[in-house]
Protein backbone atom coordinates (compact mmCIF):
# COMPACT_ATOMS: atom_id res chain seq x y z
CA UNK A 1 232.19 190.09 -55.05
CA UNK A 2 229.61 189.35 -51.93
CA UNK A 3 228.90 186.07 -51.12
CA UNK A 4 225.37 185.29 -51.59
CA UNK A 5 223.67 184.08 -47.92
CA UNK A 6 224.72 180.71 -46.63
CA UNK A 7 227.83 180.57 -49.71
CA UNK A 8 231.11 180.78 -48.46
CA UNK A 9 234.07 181.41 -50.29
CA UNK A 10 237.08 179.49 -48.62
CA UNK A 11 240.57 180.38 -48.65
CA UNK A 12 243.25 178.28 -49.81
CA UNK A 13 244.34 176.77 -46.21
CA UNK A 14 247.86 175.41 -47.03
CA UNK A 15 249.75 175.53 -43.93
CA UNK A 16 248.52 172.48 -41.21
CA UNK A 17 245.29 171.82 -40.68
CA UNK A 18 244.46 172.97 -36.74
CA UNK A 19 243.71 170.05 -33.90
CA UNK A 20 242.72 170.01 -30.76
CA UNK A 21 243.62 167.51 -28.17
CA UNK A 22 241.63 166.90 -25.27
CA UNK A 23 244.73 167.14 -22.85
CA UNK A 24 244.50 170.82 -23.45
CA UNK A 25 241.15 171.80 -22.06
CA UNK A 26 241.40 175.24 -22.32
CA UNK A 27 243.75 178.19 -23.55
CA UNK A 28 244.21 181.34 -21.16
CA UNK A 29 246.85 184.58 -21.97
CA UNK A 30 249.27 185.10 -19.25
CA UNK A 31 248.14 186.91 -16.35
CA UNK A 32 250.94 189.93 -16.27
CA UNK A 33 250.81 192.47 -13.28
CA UNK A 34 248.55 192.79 -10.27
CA UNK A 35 245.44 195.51 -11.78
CA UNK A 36 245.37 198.91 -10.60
CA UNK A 37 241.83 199.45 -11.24
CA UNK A 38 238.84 197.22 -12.59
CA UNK A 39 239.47 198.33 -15.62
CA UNK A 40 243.06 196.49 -16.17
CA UNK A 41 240.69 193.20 -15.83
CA UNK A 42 239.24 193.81 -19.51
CA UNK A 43 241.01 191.34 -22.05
CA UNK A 44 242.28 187.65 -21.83
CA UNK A 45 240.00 185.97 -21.55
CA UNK A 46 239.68 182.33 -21.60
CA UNK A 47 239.29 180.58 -25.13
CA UNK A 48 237.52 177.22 -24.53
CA UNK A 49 236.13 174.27 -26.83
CA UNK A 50 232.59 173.31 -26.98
CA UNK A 51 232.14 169.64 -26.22
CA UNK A 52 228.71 168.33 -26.58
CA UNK A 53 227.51 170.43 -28.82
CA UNK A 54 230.10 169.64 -31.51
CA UNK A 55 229.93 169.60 -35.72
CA UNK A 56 228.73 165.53 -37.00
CA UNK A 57 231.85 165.81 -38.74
CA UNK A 58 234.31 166.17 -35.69
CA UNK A 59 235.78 169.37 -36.83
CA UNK A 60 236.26 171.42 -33.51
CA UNK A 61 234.72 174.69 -32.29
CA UNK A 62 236.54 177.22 -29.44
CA UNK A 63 234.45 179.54 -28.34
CA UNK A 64 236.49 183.06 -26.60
CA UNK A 65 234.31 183.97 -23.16
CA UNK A 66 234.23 187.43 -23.30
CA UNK A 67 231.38 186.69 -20.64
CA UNK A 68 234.91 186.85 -18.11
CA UNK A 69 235.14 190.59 -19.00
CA UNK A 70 234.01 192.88 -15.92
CA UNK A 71 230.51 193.85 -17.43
CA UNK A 72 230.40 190.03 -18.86
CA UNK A 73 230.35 191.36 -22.21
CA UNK A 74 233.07 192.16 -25.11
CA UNK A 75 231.86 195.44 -25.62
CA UNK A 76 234.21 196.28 -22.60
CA UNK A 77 236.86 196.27 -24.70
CA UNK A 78 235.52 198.61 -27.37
CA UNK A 79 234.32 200.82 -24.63
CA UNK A 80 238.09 201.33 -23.14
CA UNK A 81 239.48 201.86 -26.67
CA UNK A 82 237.09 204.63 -27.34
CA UNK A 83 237.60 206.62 -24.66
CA UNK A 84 241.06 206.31 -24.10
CA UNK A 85 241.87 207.26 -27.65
CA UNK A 86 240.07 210.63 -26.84
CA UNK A 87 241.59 211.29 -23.90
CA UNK A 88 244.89 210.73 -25.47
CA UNK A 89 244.08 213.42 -28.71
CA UNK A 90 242.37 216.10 -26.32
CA UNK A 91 238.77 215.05 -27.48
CA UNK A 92 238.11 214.53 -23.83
CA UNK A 93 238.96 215.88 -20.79
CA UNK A 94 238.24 216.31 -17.47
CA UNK A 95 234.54 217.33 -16.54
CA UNK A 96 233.63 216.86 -19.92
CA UNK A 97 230.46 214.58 -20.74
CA UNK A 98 229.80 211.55 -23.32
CA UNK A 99 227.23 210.30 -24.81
CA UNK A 100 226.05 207.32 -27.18
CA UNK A 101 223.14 205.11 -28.64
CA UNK A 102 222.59 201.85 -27.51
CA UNK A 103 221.16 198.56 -27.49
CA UNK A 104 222.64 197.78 -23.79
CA UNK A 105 226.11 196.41 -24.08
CA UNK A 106 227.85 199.02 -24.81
CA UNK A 107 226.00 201.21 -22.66
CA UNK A 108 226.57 199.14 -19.72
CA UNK A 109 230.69 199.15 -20.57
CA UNK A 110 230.80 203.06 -21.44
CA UNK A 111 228.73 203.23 -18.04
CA UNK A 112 231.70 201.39 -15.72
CA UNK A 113 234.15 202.88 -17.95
CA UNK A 114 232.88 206.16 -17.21
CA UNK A 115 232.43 205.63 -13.97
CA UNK A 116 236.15 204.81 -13.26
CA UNK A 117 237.53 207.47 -14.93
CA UNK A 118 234.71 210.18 -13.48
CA UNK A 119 233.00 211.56 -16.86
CA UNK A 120 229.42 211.90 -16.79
CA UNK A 121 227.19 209.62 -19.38
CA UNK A 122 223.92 210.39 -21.24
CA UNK A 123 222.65 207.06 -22.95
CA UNK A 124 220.11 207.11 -25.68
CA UNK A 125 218.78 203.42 -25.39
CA UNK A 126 215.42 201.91 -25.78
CA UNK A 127 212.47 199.74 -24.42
CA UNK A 128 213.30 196.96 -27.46
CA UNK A 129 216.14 196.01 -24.69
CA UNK A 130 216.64 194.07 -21.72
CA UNK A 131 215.28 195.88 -18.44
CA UNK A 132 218.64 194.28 -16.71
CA UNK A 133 221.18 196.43 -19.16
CA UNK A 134 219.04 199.44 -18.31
CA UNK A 135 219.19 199.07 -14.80
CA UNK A 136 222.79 198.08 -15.02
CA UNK A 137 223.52 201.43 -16.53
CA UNK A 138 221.38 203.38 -14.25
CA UNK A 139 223.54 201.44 -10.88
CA UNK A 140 226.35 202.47 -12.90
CA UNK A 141 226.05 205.93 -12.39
CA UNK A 142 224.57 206.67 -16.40
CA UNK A 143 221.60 208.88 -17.14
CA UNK A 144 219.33 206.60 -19.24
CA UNK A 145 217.04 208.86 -22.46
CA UNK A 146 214.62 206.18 -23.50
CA UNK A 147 213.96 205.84 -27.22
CA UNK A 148 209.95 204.41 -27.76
CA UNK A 149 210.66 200.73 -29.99
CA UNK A 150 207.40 199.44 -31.87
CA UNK A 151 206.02 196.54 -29.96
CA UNK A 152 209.48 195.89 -28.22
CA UNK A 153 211.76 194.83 -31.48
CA UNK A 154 214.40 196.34 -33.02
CA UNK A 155 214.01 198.01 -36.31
CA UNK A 156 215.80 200.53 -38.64
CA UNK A 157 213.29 203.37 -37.72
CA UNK A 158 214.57 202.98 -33.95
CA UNK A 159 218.07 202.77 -34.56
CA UNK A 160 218.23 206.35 -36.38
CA UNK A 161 216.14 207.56 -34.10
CA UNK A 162 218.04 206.75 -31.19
CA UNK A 163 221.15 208.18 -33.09
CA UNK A 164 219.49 211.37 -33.95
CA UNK A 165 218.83 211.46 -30.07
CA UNK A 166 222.15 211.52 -29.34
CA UNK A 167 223.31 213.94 -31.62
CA UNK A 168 220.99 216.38 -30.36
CA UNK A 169 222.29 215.48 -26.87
CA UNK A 170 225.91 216.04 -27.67
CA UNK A 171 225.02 219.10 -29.35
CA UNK A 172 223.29 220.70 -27.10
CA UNK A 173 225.48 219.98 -23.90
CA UNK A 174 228.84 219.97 -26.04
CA UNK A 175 229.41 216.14 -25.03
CA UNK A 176 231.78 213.79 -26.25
CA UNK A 177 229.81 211.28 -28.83
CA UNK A 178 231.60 208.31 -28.87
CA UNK A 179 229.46 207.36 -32.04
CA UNK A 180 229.85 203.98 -32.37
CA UNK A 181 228.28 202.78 -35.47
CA UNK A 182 231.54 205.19 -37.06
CA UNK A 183 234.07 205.13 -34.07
CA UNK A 184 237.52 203.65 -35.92
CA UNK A 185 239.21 203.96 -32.52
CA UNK A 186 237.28 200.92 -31.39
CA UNK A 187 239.42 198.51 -34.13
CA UNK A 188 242.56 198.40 -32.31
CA UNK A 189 240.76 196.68 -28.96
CA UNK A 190 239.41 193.84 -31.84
CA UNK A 191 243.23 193.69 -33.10
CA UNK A 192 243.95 192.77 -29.44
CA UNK A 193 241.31 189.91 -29.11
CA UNK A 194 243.13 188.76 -32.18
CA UNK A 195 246.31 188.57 -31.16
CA UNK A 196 244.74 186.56 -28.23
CA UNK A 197 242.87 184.00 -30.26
CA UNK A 198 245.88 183.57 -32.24
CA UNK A 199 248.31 183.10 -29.11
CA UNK A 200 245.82 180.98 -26.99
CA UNK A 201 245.14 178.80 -30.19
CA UNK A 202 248.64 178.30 -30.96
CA UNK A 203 248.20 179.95 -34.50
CA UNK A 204 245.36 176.50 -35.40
CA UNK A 205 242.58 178.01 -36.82
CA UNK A 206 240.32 178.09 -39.89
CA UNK A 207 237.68 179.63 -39.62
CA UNK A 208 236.18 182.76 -38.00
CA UNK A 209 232.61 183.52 -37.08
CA UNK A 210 231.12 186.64 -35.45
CA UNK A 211 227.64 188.00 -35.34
CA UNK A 212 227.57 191.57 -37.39
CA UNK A 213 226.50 195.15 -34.71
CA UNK A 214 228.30 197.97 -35.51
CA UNK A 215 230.91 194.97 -37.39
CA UNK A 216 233.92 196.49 -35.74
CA UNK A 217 234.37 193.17 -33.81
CA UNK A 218 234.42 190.97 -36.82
CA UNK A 219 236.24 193.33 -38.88
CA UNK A 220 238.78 193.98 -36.36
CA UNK A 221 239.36 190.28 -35.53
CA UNK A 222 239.41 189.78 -39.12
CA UNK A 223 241.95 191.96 -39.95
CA UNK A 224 244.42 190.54 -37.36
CA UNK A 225 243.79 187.28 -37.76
CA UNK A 226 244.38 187.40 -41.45
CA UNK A 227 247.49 189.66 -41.20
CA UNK A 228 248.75 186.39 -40.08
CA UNK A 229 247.05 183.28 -41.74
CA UNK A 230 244.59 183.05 -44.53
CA UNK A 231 241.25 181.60 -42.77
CA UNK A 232 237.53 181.61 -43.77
CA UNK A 233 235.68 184.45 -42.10
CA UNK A 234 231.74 184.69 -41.25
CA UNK A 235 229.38 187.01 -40.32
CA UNK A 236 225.76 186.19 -38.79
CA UNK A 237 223.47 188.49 -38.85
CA UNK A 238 219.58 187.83 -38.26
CA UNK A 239 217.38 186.39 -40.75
CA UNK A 240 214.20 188.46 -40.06
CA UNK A 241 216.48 191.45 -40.75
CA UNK A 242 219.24 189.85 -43.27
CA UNK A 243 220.41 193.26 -44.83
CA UNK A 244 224.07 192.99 -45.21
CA UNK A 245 222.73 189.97 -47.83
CA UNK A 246 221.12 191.82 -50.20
CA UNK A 247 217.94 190.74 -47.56
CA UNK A 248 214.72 193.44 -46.93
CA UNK A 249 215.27 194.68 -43.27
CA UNK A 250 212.82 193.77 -40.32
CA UNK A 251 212.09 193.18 -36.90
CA UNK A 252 214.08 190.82 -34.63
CA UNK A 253 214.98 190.34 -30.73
CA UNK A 254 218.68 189.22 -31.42
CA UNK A 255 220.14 191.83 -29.02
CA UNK A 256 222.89 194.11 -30.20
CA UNK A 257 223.46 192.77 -33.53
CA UNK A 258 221.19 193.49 -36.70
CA UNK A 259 220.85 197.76 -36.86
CA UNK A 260 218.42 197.15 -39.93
CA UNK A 261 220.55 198.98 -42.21
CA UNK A 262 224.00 198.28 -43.73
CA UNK A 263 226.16 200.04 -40.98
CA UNK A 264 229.08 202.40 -41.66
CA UNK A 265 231.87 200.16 -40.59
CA UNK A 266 231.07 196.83 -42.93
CA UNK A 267 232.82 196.14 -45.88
CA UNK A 268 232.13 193.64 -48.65
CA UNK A 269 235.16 192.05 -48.29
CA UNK A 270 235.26 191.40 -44.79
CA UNK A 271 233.78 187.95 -45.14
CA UNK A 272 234.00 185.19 -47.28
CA UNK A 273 230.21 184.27 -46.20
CA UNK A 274 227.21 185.54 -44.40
CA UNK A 275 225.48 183.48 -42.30
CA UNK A 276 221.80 184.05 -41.79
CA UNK A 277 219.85 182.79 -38.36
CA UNK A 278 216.45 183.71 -36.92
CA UNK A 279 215.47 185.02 -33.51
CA UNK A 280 214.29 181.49 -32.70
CA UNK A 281 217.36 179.93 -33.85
CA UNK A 282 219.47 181.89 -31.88
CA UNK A 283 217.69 181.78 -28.65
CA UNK A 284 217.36 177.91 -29.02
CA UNK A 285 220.73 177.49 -29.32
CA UNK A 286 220.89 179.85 -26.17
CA UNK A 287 219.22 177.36 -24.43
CA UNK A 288 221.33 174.75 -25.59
CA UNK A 289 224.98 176.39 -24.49
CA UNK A 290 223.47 176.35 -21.15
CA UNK A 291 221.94 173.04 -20.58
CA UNK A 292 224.47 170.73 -22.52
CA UNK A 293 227.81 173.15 -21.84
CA UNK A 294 226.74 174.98 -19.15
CA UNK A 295 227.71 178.41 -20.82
CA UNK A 296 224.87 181.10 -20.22
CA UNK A 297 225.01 183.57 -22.91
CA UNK A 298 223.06 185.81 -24.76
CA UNK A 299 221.22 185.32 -28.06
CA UNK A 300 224.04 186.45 -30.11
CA UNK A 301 226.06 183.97 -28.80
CA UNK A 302 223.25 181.51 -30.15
CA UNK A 303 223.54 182.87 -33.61
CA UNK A 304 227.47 182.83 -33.53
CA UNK A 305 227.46 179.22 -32.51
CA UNK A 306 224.50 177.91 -35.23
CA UNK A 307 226.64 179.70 -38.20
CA UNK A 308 230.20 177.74 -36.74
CA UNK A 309 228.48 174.63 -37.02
CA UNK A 310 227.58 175.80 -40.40
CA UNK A 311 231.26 176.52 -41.43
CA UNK A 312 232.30 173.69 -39.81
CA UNK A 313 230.43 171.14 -42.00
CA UNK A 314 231.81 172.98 -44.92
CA UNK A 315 235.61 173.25 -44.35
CA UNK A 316 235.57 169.57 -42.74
CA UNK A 317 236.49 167.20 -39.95
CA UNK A 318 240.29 168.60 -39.68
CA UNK A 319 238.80 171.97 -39.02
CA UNK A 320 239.20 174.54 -36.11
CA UNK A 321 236.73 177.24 -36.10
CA UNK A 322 236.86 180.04 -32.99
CA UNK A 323 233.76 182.09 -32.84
CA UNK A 324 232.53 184.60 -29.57
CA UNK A 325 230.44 184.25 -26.45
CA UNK A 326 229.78 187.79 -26.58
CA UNK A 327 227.96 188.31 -23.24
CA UNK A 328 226.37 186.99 -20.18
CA UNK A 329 222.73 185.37 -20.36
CA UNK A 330 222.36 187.59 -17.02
CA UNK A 331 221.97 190.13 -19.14
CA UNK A 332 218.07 188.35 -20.53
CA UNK A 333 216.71 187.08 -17.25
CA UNK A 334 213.52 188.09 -17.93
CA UNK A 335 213.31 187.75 -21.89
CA UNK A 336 214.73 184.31 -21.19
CA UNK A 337 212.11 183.48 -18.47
CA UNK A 338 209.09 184.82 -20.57
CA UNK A 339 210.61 182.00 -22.92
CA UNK A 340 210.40 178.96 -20.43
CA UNK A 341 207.06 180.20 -18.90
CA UNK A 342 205.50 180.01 -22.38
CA UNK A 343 207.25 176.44 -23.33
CA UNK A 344 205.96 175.24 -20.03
CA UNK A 345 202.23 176.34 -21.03
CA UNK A 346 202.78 175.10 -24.45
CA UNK A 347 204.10 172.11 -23.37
């Protein structure tokens, strides 16, 4: 049964309740071998705690920087898992192209994936994103097909449209589609970042939280986390476009989360509770990270960090909840500066 928006249905948490002690700052996976290309640098990254902005309760919140990847996003890791499992079945080979739709991110890590490995990229993106992911694809060596967005949000209408786009492009020059909203192969880089949450936190966690895209991150993480501990899991999507809870679907600026439709990889019983949390929300808490922690991420990473406070009031003051700074504010100069020049006016 779905939980209804803002209900969470929490596991029974028997084993020891997680805590944090501020002698350990800061968990990091081992470093193993010198990297042969920039491409070995995807992965361990750091998993830190927030310490201003904090629950009233006490409970503690770790947020995994996935900002340390070499795009500054987590899609990196989905990126590498795509294409390598086609290279290792014979879906792609040498000279052959590949395409996808996309909101940025994981246009930006298909583009320096690409770009290592020497296969040529078609993107199907839009003007509803930031200018700096297009351009970062375009230095990266991709060819950018821009989608037309109504009035610069993201929508349902422009998501199918931008697949549709790519289809036609794969079809038509016989390209690899890495298809993302459907790509399975991306799961086993998620099982990975679990593994790493659940080494760097020493196995002392509660509660998961993850904002919902394609949901292969949160199911993913889910699935390995729970493989080895019962904990409560999350998922945020926006409020002006609340779909995957039973909510009409609408216009929003979170970036890369949201698709306006309930995508192919969520399943009900992914999460024990969906967190909703509006455009303003999520960039205010944004703002927050950066002035008070000094964390610059993206709006996602807004939303993520709003919904663990959320779950962190409800599962108490013993509490550990990990959730994801899923990519660099670098990404939103300019969105975020439109934001400061109008609170300056306003103000």
């Amino acid at each position: 049964m779905a939980a209804k928006p803002g209900e969470v249905r929490i596991p029974d948490l028997t084993s020891e309740p997680s805590r944090f002690t501020e002698d350990r700052p800061f968990w990091t996976a081992p470093m193993t071998q010198q990297p042969r290309t920039i491409l070995d640098r995807i992965g361990n990254t750091p998993l830190i705690p927030l310490r201003h902005i904090r629950p009233a309760n006490g409970a503690r919140i770790l947020l995994k920087l996935e900002t340390e990847n070499p795009t500054g996003s987590m899609k990196d890791r989905m990126a590498l898992a795509m294409i390598e499992a086609a290279e290792a079945d014979g879906r792609l080979k040498g000279g052959r192209s590949v395409v996808e739709y996309t909101g940025g991110s994981t246009g930006v890590s298909l583009s320096l994936v690409c770009a290592v490995k020497g296969y040529p990229l078609d993107i199907v993106t839009s003007d509803a994103f930031s200018k700096e992911k297009l351009d970062h694809m375009q230095l990266l060596g991709a060819t950018l097909h821009i989608v037309k967005s109504e009035s610069g949000r993201m929508t349902e209408k422009l998501t199918k449209d931008m697949i549709e786009e790519a289809r036609i492009i794969a079809e038509a020059k016989g390209s690899f589609w890495t298809d993302q909203m459907k790509n399975r192969d991306q799961l086993s880089a998620y099982h990975r970042m679990a593994d790493e949450i659940w080494q760097q936190s020493e196995g002392r966690i509660d509660g998961f939280v993850q904002s919902v895209g394609t949901a292969a991150s949160l199911r993913g993480i889910a699935e390995g986390l729970r493989q080895k501990r019962s904990i409560a899991i999350v998922a945020v999507e926006p409020a002006e476009s609340a779909v995957l809870s039973g909510g009409p679907s609408g216009a929003h600026k979170i970036d890369g989360i949201g698709a306006g439709y309930v995508v192919p990889l969520w399943d009900k019983g992914i999460a024990d509770g969906i967190e909703r949390v509006s455009t303003d929300e999520a960039m205010a808490m944004a703002f927050r990270l950066a002035r008070e922690e000094g964390l610059f991420a993206g709006t996602s990473t807004g939303a993520n960090v709003i919904a663990a406070l959320r779950l962190a009031e409800t599962l108490g003051p013993d509490a550990t909840i990990v959730t994801v700074m899923c990519d660099t504010g670098m990404k939103y100069l300019k969105i975020f500066g439109a934001k400061l020049g109008a609170e300056a006016a306003s103000g």
